[in-house]
PDB file of N, CA and C in Angstrom:
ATOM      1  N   UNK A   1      33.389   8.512 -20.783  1.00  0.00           N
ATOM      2  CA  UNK A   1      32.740   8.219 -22.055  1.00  0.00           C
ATOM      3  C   UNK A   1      31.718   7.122 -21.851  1.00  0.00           C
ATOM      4  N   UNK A   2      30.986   6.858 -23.049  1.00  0.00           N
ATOM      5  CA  UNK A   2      29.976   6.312 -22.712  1.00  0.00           C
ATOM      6  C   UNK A   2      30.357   4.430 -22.607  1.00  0.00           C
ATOM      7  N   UNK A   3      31.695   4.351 -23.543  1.00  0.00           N
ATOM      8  CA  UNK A   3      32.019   2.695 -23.519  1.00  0.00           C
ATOM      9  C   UNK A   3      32.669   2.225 -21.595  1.00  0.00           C
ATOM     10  N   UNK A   4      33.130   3.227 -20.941  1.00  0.00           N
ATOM     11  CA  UNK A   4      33.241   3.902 -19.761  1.00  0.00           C
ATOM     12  C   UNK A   4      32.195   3.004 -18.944  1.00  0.00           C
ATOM     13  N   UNK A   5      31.155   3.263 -19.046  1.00  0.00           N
ATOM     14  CA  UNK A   5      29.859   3.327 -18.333  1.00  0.00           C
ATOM     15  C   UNK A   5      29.331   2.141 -18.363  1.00  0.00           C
ATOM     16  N   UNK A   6      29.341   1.556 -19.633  1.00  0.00           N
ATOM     17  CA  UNK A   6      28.587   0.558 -20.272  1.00  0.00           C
ATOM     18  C   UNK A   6      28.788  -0.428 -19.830  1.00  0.00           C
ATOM     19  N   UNK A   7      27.563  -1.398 -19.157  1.00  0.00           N
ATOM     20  CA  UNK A   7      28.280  -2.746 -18.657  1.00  0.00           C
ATOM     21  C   UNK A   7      28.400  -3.998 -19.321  1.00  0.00           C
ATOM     22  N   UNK A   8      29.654  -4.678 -18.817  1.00  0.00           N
ATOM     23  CA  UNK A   8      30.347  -5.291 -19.326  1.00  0.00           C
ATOM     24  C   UNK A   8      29.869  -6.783 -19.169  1.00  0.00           C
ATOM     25  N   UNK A   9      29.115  -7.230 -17.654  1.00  0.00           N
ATOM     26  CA  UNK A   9      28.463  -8.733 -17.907  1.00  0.00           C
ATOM     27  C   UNK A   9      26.940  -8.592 -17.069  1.00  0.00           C
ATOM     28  N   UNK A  10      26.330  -9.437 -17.246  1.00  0.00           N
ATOM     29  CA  UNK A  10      25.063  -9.844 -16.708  1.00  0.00           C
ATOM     30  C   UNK A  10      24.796  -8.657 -15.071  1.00  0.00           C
ATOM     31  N   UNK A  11      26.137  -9.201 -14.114  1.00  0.00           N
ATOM     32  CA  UNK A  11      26.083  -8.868 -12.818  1.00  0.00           C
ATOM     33  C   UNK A  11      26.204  -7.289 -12.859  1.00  0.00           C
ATOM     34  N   UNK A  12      26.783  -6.501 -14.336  1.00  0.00           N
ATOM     35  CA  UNK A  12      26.804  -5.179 -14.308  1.00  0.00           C
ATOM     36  C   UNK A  12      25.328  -4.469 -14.513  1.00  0.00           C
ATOM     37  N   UNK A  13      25.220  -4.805 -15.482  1.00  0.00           N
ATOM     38  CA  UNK A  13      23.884  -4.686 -15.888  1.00  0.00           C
ATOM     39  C   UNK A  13      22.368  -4.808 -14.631  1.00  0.00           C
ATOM     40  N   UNK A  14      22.763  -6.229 -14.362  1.00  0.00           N
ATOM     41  CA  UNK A  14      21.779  -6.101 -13.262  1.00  0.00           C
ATOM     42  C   UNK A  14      22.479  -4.601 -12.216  1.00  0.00           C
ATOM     43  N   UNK A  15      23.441  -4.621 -11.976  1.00  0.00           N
ATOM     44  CA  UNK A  15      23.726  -3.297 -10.747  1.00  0.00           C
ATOM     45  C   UNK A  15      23.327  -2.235 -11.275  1.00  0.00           C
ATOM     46  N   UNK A  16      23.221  -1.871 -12.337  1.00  0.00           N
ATOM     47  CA  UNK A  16      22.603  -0.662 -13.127  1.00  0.00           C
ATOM     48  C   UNK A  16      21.190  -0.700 -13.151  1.00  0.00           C
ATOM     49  N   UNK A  17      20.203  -1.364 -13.251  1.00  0.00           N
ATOM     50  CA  UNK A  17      18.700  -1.657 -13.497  1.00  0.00           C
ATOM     51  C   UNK A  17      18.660  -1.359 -11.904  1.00  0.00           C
ATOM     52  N   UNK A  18      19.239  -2.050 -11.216  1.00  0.00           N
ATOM     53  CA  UNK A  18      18.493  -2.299  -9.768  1.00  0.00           C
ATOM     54  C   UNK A  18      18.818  -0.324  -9.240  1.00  0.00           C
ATOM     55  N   UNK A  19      19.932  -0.434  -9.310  1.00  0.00           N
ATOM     56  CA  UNK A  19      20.382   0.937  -9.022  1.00  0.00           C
ATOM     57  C   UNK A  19      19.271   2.083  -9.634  1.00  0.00           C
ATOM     58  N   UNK A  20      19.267   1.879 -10.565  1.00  0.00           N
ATOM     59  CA  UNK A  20      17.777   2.670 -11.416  1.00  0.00           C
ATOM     60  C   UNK A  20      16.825   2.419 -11.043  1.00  0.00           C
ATOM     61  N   UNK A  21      15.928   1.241 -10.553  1.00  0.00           N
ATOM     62  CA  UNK A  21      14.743   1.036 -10.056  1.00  0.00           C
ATOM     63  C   UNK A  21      14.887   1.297  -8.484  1.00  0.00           C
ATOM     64  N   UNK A  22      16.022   1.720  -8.130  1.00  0.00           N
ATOM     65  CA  UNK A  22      16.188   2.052  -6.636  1.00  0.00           C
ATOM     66  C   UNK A  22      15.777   4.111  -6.348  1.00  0.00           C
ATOM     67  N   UNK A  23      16.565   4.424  -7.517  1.00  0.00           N
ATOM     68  CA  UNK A  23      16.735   5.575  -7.864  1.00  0.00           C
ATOM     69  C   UNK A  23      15.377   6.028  -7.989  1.00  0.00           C
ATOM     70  N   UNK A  24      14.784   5.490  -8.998  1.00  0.00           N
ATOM     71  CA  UNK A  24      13.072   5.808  -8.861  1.00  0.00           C
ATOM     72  C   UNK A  24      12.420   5.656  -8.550  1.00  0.00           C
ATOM     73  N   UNK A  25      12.044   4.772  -7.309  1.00  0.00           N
ATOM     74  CA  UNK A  25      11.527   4.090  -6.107  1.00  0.00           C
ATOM     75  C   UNK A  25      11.881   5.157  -4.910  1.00  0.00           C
ATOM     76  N   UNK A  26      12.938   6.152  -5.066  1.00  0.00           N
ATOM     77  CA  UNK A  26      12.895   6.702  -3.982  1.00  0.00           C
ATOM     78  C   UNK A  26      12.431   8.292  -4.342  1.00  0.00           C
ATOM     79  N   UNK A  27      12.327   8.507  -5.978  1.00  0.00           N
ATOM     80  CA  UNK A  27      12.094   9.693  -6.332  1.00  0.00           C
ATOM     81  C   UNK A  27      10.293   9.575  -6.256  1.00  0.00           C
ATOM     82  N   UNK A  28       9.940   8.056  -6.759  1.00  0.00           N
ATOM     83  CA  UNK A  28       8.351   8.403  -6.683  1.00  0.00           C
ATOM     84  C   UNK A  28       8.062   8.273  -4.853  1.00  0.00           C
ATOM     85  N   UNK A  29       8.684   7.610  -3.892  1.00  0.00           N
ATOM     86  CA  UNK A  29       8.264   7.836  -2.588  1.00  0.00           C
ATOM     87  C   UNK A  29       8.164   9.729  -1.931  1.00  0.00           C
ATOM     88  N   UNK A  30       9.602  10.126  -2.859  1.00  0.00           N
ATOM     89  CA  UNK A  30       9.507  11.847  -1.889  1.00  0.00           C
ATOM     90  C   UNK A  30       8.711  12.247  -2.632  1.00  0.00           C
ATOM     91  N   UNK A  31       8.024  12.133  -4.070  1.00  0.00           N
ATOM     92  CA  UNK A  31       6.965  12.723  -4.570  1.00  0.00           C
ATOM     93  C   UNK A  31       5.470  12.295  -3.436  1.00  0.00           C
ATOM     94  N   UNK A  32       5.826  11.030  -3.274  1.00  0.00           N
ATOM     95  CA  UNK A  32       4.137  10.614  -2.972  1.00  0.00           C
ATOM     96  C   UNK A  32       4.273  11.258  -1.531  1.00  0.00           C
ATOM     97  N   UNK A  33       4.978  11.678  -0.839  1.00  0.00           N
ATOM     98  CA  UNK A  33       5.180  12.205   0.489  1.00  0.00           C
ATOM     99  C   UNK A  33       4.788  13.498   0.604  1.00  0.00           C
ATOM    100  N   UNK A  34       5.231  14.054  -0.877  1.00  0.00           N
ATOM    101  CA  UNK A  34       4.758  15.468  -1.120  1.00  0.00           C
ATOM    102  C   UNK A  34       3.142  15.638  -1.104  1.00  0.00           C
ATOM    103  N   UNK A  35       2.887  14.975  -2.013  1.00  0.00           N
ATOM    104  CA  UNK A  35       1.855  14.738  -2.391  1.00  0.00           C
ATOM    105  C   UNK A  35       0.610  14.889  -0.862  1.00  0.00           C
ATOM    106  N   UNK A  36       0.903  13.805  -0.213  1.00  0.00           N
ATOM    107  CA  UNK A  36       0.107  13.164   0.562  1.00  0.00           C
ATOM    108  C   UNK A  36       0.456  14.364   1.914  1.00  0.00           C
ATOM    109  N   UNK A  37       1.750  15.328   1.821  1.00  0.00           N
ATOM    110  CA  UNK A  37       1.460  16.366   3.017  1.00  0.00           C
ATOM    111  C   UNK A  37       0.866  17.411   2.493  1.00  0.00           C
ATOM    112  N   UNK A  38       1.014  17.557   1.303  1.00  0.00           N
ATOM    113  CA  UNK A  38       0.513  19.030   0.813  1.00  0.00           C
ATOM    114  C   UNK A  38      -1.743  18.609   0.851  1.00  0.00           C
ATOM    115  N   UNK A  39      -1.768  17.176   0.414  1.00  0.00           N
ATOM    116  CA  UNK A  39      -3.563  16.853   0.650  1.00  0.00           C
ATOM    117  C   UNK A  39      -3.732  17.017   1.997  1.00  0.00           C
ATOM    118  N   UNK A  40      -2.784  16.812   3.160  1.00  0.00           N
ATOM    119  CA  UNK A  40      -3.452  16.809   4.365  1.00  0.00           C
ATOM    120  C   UNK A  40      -3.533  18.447   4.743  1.00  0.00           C
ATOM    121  N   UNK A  41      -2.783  19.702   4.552  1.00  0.00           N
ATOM    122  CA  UNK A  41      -2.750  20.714   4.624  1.00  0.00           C
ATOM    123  C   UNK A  41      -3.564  21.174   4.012  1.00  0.00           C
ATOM    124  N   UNK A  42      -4.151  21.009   2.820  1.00  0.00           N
ATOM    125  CA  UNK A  42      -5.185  21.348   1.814  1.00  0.00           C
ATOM    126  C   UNK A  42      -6.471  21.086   2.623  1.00  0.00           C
ATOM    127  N   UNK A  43      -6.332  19.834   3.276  1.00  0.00           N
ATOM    128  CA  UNK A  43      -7.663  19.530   3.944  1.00  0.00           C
ATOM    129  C   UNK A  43      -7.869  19.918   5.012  1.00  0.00           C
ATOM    130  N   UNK A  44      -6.878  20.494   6.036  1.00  0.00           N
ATOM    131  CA  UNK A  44      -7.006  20.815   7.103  1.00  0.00           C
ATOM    132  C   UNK A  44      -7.356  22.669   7.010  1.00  0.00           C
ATOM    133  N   UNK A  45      -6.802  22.958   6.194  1.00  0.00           N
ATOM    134  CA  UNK A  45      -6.998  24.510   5.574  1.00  0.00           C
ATOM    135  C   UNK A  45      -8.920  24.712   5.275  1.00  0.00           C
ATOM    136  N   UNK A  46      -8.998  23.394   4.341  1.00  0.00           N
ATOM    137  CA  UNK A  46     -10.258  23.611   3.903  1.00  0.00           C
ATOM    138  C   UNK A  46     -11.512  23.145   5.207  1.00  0.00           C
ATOM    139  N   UNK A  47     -10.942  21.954   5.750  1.00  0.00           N
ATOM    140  CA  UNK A  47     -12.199  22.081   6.778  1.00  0.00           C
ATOM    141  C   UNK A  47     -12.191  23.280   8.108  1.00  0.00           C
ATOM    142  N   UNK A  48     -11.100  24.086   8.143  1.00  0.00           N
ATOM    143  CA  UNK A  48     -11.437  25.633   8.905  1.00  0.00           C
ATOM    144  C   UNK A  48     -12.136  26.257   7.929  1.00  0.00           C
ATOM    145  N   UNK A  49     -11.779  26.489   6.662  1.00  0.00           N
ATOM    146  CA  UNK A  49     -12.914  27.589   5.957  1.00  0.00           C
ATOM    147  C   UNK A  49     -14.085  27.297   5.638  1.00  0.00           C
ATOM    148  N   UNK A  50     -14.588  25.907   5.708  1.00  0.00           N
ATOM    149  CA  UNK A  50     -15.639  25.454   5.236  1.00  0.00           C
ATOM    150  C   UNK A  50     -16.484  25.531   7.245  1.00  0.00           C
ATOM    151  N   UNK A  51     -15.688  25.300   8.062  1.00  0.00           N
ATOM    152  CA  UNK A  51     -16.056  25.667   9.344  1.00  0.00           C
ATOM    153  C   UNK A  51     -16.662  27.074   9.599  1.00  0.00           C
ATOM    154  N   UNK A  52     -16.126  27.653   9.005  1.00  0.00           N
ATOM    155  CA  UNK A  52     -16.171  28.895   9.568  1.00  0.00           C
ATOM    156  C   UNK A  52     -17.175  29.520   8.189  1.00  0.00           C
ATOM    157  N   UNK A  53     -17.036  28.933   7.774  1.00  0.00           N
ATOM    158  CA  UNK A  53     -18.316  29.236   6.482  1.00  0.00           C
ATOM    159  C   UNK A  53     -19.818  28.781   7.037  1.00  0.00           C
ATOM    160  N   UNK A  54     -19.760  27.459   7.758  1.00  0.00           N
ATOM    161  CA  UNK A  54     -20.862  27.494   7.967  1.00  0.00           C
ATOM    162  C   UNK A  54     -21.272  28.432   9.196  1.00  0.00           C
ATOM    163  N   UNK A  55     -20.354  28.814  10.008  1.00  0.00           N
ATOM    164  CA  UNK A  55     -20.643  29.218  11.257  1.00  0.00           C
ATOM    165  C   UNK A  55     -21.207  31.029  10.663  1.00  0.00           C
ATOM    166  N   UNK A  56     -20.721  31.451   9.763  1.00  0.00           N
ATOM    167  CA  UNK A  56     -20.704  32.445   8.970  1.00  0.00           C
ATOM    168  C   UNK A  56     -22.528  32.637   8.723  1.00  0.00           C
ATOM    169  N   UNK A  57     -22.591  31.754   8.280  1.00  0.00           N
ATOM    170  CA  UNK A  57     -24.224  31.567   7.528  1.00  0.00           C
ATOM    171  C   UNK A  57     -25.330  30.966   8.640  1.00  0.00           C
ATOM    172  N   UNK A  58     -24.669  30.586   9.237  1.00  0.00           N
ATOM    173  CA  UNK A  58     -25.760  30.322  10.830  1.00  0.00           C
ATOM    174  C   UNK A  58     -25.900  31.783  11.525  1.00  0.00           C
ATOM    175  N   UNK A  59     -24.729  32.811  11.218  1.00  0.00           N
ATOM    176  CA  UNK A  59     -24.766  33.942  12.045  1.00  0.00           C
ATOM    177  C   UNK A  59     -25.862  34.772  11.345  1.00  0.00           C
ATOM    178  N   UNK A  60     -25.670  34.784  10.408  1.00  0.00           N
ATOM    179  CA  UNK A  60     -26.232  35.576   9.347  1.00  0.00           C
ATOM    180  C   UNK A  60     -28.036  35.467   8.879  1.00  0.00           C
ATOM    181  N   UNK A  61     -28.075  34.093   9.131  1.00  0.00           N
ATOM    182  CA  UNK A  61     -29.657  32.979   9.166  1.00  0.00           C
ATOM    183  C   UNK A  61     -29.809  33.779  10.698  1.00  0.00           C
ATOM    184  N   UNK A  62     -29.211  33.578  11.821  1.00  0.00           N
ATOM    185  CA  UNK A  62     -29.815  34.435  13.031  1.00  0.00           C
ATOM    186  C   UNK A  62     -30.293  35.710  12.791  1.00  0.00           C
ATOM    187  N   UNK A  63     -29.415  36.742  12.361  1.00  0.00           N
ATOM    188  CA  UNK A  63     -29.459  38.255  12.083  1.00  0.00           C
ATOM    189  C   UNK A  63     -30.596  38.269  11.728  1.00  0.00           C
ATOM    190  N   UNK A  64     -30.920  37.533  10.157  1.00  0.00           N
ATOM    191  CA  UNK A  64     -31.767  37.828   9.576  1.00  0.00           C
ATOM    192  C   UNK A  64     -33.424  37.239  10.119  1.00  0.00           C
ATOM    193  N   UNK A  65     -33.590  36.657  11.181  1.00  0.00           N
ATOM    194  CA  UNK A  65     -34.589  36.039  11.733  1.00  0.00           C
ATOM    195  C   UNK A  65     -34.723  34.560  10.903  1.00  0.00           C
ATOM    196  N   UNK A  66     -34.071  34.032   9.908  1.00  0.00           N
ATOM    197  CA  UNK A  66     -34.485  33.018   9.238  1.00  0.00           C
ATOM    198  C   UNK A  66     -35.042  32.246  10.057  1.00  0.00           C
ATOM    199  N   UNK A  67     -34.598  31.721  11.069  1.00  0.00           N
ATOM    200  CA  UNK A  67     -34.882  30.444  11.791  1.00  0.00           C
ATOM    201  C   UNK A  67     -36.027  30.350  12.508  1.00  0.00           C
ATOM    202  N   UNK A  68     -36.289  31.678  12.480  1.00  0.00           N
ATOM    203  CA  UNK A  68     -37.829  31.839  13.378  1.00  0.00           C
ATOM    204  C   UNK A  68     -38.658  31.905  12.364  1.00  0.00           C
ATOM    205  N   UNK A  69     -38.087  31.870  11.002  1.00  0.00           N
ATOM    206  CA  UNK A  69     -39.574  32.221   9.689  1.00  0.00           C
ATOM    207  C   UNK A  69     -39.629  30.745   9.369  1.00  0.00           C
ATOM    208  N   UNK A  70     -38.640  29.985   9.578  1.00  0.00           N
ATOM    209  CA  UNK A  70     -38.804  28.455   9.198  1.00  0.00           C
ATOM    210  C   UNK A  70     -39.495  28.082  10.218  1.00  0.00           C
ATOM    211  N   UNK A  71     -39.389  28.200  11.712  1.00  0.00           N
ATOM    212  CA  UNK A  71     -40.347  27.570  12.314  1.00  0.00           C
ATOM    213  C   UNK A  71     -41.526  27.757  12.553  1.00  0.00           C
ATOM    214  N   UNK A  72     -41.776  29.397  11.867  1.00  0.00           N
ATOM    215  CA  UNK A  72     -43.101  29.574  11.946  1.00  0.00           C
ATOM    216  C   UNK A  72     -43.761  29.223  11.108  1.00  0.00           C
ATOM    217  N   UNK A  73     -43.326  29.059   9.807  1.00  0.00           N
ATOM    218  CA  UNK A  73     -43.897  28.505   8.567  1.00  0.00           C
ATOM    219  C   UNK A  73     -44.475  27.067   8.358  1.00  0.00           C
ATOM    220  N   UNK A  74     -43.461  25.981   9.409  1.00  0.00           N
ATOM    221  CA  UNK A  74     -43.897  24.387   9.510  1.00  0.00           C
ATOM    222  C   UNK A  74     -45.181  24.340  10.047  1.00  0.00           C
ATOM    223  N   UNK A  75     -45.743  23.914   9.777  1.00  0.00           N
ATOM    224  CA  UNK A  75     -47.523  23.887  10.693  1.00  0.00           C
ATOM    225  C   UNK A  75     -47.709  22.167   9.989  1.00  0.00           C
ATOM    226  N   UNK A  76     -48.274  21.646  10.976  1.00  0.00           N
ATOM    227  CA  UNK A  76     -48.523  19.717  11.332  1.00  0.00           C
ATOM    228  C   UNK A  76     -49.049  19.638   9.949  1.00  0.00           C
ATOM    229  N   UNK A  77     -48.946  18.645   9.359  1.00  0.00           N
ATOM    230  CA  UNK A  77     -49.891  18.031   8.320  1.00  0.00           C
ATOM    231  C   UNK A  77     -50.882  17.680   8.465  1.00  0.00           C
ATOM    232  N   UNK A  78     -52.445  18.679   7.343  1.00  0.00           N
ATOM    233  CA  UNK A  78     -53.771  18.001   7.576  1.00  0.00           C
ATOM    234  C   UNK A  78     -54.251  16.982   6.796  1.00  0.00           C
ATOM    235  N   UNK A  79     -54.939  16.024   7.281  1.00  0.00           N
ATOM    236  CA  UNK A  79     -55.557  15.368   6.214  1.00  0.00           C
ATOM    237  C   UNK A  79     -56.688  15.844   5.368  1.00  0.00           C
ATOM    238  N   UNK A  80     -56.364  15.948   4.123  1.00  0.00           N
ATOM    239  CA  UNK A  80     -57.622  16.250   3.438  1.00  0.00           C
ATOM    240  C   UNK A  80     -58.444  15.795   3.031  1.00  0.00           C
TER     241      UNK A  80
END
């Protein structure tokens, strides 16, 4: 019951608070653990697709001759 539970002097009370701020001190650490493996997987996921994205569009800029229409297009600056 709840009169059971309830503490009875100062030194109970404090064992209950601390016990509780222990309790949630270790629930927000396995959260922030979560947290902080699931961002590094997220990021390691994303810099292969963003890798391979660019490597994707460099292939594709080849195919298509882009790189030779950009360099043929730059010509020196004249003064006018």
């Amino acid at each position: 019951t709840m009169a059971e539970t309830d503490p009875k002097t100062v030194q109970d009370l404090t064992a209950v608070v601390q016990t509780l701020l222990q309790q949630m001190q270790d629930k927000f650490q396995t959260m922030s653990d979560q947290i902080i493996g699931r961002n590094i997987l997220f990021l390691k996921s994303d810099s292969c697709r963003i890798d391979d994205l660019e490597k994707n569009i460099a292939d594709l800029m080849t195919q298509a001759g882009v790189e030779e229409l950009e360099g043929e297009n730059k010509t020196p600056a004249t003064n006018k």
